[in-house]
Protein backbone atom coordinates (compact mmCIF):
# COMPACT_ATOMS: atom_id res chain seq x y z
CA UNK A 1 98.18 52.35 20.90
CA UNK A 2 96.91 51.60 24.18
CA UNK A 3 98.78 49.15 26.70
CA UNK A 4 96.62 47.80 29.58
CA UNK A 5 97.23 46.75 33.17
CA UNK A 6 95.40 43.84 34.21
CA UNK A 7 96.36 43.79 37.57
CA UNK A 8 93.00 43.19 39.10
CA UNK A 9 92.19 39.77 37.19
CA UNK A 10 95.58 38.87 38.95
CA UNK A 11 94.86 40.00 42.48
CA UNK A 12 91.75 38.13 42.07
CA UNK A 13 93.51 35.28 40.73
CA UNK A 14 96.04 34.88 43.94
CA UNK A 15 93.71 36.28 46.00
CA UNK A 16 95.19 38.97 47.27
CA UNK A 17 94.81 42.50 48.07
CA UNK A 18 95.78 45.72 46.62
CA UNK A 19 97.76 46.22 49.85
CA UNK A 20 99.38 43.19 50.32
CA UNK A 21 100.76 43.47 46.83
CA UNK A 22 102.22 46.89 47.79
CA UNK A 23 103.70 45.91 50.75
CA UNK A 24 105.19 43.19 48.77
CA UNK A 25 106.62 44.56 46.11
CA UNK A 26 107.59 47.93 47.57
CA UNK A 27 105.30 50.36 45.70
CA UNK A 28 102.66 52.68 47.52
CA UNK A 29 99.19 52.67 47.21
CA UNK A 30 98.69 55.37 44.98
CA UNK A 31 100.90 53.85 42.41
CA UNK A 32 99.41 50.62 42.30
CA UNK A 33 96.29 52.70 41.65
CA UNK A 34 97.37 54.54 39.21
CA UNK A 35 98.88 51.07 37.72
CA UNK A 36 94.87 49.37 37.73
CA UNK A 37 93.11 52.64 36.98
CA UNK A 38 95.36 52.79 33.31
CA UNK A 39 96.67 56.53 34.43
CA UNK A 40 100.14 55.38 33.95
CA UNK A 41 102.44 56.53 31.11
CA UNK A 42 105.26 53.68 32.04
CA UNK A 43 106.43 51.04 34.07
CA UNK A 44 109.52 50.30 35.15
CA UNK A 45 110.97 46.73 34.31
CA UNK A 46 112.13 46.73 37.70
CA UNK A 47 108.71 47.20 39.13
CA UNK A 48 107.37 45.06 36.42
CA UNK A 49 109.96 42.20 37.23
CA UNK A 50 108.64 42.98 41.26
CA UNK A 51 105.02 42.41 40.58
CA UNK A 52 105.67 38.93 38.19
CA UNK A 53 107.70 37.92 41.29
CA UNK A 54 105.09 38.91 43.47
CA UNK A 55 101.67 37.43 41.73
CA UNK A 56 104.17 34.19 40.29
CA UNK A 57 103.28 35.56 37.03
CA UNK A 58 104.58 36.76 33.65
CA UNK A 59 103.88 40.29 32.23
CA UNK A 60 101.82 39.24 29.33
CA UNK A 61 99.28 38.12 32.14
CA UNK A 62 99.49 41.81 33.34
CA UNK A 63 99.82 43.40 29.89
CA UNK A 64 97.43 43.90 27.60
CA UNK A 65 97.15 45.73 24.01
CA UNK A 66 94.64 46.81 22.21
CA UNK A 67 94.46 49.14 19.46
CA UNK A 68 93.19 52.95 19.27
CA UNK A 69 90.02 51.93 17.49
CA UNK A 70 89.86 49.27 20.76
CA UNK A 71 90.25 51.58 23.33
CA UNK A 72 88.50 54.12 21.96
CA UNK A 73 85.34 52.02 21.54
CA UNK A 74 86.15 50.79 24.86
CA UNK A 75 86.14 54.42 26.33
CA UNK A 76 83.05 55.67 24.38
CA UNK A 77 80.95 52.41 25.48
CA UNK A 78 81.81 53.27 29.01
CA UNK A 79 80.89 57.06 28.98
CA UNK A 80 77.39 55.86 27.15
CA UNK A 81 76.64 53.28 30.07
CA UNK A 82 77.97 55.99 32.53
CA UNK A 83 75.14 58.43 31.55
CA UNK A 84 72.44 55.41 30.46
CA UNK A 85 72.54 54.26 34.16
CA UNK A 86 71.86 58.10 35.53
């Protein structure tokens, strides 16, 4: 089971920066990073509830599942363009 964070399409949406939204909801920079670069292992609902409030959004604009067989096709067709493009 893999649970995305879409929080990039969002940014873009509302046009706003990875800083601004830190500043906003309270969260530093590194954790927002590890938030868009899928490292994280969990969210709190309170930070959750932050960023909603934040981006005037709900969490299944932010969330995102997809199955192992997704992800992992999604992970294997990344590492083949990685390597195609060298």
């Amino acid at each position: 089971m893999a649970i995305i964070i879409n929080i990039d399409v969002m940014l873009a949406k509302r046009k706003m920066s990875v800083t601004e939204l830190s500043e906003r909801v309270g969260i530093t920079m590194a954790n927002i990073s590890i938030l868009k670069n899928g490292k994280a292992k969990a969210i709190r609902l309170s930070t959750l509830d932050a960023i909603c409030e934040v981006l005037q959004c709900q969490p299944g604009d932010i969330l995102e599942y997809r199955s192992d067989e997704e992800s992992e096709y999604n992970v294997s067709a990344k590492n083949d363009k990685k390597y195609n493009d060298r």
